[in-house]
Protein backbone atom coordinates (compact mmCIF):
# COMPACT_ATOMS: atom_id res chain seq x y z
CA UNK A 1 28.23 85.13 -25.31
CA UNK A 2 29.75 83.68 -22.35
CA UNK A 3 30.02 80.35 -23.78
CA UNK A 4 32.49 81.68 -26.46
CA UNK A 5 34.45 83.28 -24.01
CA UNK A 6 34.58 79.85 -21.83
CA UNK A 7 35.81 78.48 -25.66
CA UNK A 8 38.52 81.20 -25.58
CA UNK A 9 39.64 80.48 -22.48
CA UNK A 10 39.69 76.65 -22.94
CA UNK A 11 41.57 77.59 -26.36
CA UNK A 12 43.79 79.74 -24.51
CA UNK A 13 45.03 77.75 -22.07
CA UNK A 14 44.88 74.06 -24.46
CA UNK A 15 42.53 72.78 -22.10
CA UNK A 16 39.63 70.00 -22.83
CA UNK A 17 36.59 69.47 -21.79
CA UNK A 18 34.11 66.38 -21.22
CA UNK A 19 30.26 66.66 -19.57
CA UNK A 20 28.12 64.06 -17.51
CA UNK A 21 24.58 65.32 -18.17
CA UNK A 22 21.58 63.77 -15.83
CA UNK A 23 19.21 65.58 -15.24
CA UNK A 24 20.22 67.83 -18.56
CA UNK A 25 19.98 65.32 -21.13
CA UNK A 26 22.25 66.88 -23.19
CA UNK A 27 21.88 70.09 -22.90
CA UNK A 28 24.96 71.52 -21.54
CA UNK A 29 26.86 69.69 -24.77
CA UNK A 30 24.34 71.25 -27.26
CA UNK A 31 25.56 74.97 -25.42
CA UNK A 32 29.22 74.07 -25.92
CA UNK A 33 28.71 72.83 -29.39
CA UNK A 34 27.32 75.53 -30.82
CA UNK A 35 30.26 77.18 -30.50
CA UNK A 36 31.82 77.32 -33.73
CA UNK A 37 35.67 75.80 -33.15
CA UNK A 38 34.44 74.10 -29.78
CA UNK A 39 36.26 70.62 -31.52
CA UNK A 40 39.25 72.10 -30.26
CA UNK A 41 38.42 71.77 -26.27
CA UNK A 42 35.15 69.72 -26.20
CA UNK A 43 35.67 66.14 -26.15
CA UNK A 44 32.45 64.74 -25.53
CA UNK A 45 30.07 63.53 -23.20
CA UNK A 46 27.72 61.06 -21.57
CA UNK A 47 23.78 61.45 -20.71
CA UNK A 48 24.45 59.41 -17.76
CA UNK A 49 20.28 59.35 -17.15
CA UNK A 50 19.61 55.81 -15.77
CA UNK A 51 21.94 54.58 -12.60
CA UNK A 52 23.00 51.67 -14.10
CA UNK A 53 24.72 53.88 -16.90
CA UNK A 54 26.37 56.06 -14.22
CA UNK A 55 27.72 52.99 -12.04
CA UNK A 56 28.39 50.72 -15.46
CA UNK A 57 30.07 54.03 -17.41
CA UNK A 58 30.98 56.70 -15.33
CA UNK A 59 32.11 53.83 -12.46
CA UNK A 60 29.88 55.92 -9.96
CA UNK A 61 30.15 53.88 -7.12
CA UNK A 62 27.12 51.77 -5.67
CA UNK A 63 27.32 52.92 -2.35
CA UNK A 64 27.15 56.53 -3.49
CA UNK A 65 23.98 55.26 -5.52
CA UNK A 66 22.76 53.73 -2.28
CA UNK A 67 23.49 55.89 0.61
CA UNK A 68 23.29 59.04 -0.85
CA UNK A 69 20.88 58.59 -4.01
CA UNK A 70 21.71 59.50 -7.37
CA UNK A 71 20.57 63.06 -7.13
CA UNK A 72 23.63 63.96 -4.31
CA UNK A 73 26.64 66.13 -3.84
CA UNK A 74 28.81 62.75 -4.01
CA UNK A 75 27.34 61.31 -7.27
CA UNK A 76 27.67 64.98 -9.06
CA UNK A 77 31.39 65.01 -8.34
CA UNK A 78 31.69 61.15 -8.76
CA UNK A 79 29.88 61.55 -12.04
CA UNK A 80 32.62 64.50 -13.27
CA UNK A 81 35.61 62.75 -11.98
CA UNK A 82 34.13 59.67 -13.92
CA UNK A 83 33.56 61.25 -17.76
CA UNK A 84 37.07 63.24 -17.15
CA UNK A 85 38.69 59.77 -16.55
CA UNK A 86 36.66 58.17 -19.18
CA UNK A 87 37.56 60.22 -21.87
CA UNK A 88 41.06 61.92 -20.39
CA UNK A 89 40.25 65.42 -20.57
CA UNK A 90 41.66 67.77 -18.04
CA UNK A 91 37.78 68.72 -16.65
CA UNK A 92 35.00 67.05 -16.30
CA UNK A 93 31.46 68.75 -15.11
CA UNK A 94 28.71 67.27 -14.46
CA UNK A 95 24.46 67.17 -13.63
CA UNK A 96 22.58 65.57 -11.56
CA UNK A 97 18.67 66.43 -10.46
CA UNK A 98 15.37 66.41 -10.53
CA UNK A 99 13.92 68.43 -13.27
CA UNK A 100 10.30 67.88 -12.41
CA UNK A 101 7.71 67.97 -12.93
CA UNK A 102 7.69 65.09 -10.83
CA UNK A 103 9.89 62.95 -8.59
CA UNK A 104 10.88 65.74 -6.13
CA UNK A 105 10.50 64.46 -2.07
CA UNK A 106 10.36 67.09 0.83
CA UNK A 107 13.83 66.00 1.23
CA UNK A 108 15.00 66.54 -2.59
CA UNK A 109 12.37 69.18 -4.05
CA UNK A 110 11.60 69.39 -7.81
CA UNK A 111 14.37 71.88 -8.94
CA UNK A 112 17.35 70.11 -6.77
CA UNK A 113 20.01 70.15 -9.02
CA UNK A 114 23.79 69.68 -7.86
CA UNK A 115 26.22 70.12 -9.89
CA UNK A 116 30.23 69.27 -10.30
CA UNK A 117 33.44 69.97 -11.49
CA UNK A 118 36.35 68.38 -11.29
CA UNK A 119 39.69 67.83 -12.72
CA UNK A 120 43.22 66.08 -11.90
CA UNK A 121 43.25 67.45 -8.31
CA UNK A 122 40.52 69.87 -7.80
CA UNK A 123 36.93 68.71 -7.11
CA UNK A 124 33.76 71.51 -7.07
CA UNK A 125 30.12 71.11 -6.12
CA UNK A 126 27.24 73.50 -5.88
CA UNK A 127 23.16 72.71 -4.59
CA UNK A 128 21.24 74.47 -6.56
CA UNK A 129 17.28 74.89 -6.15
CA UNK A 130 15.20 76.00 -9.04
CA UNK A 131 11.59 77.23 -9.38
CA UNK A 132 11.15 76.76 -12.69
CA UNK A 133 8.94 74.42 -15.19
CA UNK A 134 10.98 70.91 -16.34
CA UNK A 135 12.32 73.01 -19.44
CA UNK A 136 13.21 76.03 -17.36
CA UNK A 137 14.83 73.68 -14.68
CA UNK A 138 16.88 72.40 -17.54
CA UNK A 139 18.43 75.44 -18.41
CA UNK A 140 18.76 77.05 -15.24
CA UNK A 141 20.99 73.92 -14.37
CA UNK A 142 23.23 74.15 -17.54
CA UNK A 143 23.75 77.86 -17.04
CA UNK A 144 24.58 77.28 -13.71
CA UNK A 145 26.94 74.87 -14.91
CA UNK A 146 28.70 77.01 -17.37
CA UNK A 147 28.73 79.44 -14.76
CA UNK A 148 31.14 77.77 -12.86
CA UNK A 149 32.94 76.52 -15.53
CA UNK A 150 33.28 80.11 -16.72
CA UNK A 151 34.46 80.80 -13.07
CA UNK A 152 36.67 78.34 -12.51
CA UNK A 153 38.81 79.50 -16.34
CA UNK A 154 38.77 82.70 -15.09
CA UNK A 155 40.66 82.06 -11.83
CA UNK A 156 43.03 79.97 -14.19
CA UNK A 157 43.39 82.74 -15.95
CA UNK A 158 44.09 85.08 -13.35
CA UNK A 159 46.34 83.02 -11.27
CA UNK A 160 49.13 81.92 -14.58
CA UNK A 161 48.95 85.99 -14.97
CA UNK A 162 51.06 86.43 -11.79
């Protein structure tokens, strides 16, 4: 269960945790949480759905809003650098996309899902296009997402080994 082994790792190294959902609603908490212990490293989150609560709560910036939209590379990592601040954990990771099975554009399909982490003085972003329904869209993003927080604990890991 790789979210256990994310908890052990977290546990490990007495690091916490906070999410910005979007386009997840939630979902990437409800993973975390059902990790028996996950109190320990898991701090909390937002479901940052609307813009206003991203600008007014995660202080996303308007001109990120405006220029790039709120499904972007820049809001993602503005949105993890935000909930890490907000509630002072050492990462933040965060979702932003369109789930469908609406509101996709030629230029942002349904699927387009970018995701963020981010903590004191690293930053991390991936584009990530799904082909899935709304549900499946959902969970492809929060795998993805504890994907590469999985990756990013293991390089931890592997680099305070040396």
């Amino acid at each position: 269960m790789r979210e256990k082994a994310i908890g052990d790792a977290l546990r490990k190294e007495e690091i916490s945790i906070s999410t910005a959902e979007s386009c997840t609603g939630g979902l990437i908490s409800h993973i975390i949480t059902n990790v028996p212990g996950s109190s320990e490293y898991y701090k909390g989150g937002v479901i940052a759905y609307a813009n206003e609560v991203k600008e007014n709560v995660l202080h996303v910036s308007k001109e990120i809003l405006e220029e790039h939209g709120a499904v972007s590379a820049e809001c993602a990592m503005a949105m993890a650098k935000g909930v890490r601040e907000l509630l002072r954990t050492d990462i933040g990771i965060a979702t932003t996309g369109i789930a469908g099975p609406t509101g996709g554009t030629p230029e942002k399909p349904v699927g387009l899902i970018y995701i963020a982490l981010a903590t004191k003085d690293y930053v991390h972003h991936a584009k990530h296009i799904f082909h899935e329904d709304r549900d499946g869209n959902k969970r492809e993003a929060a795998n993805a997402a504890l994907e590469m927080l999985w990756g990013y604990t293991a390089k931890r890991a592997r680099s305070s080994e040396r």
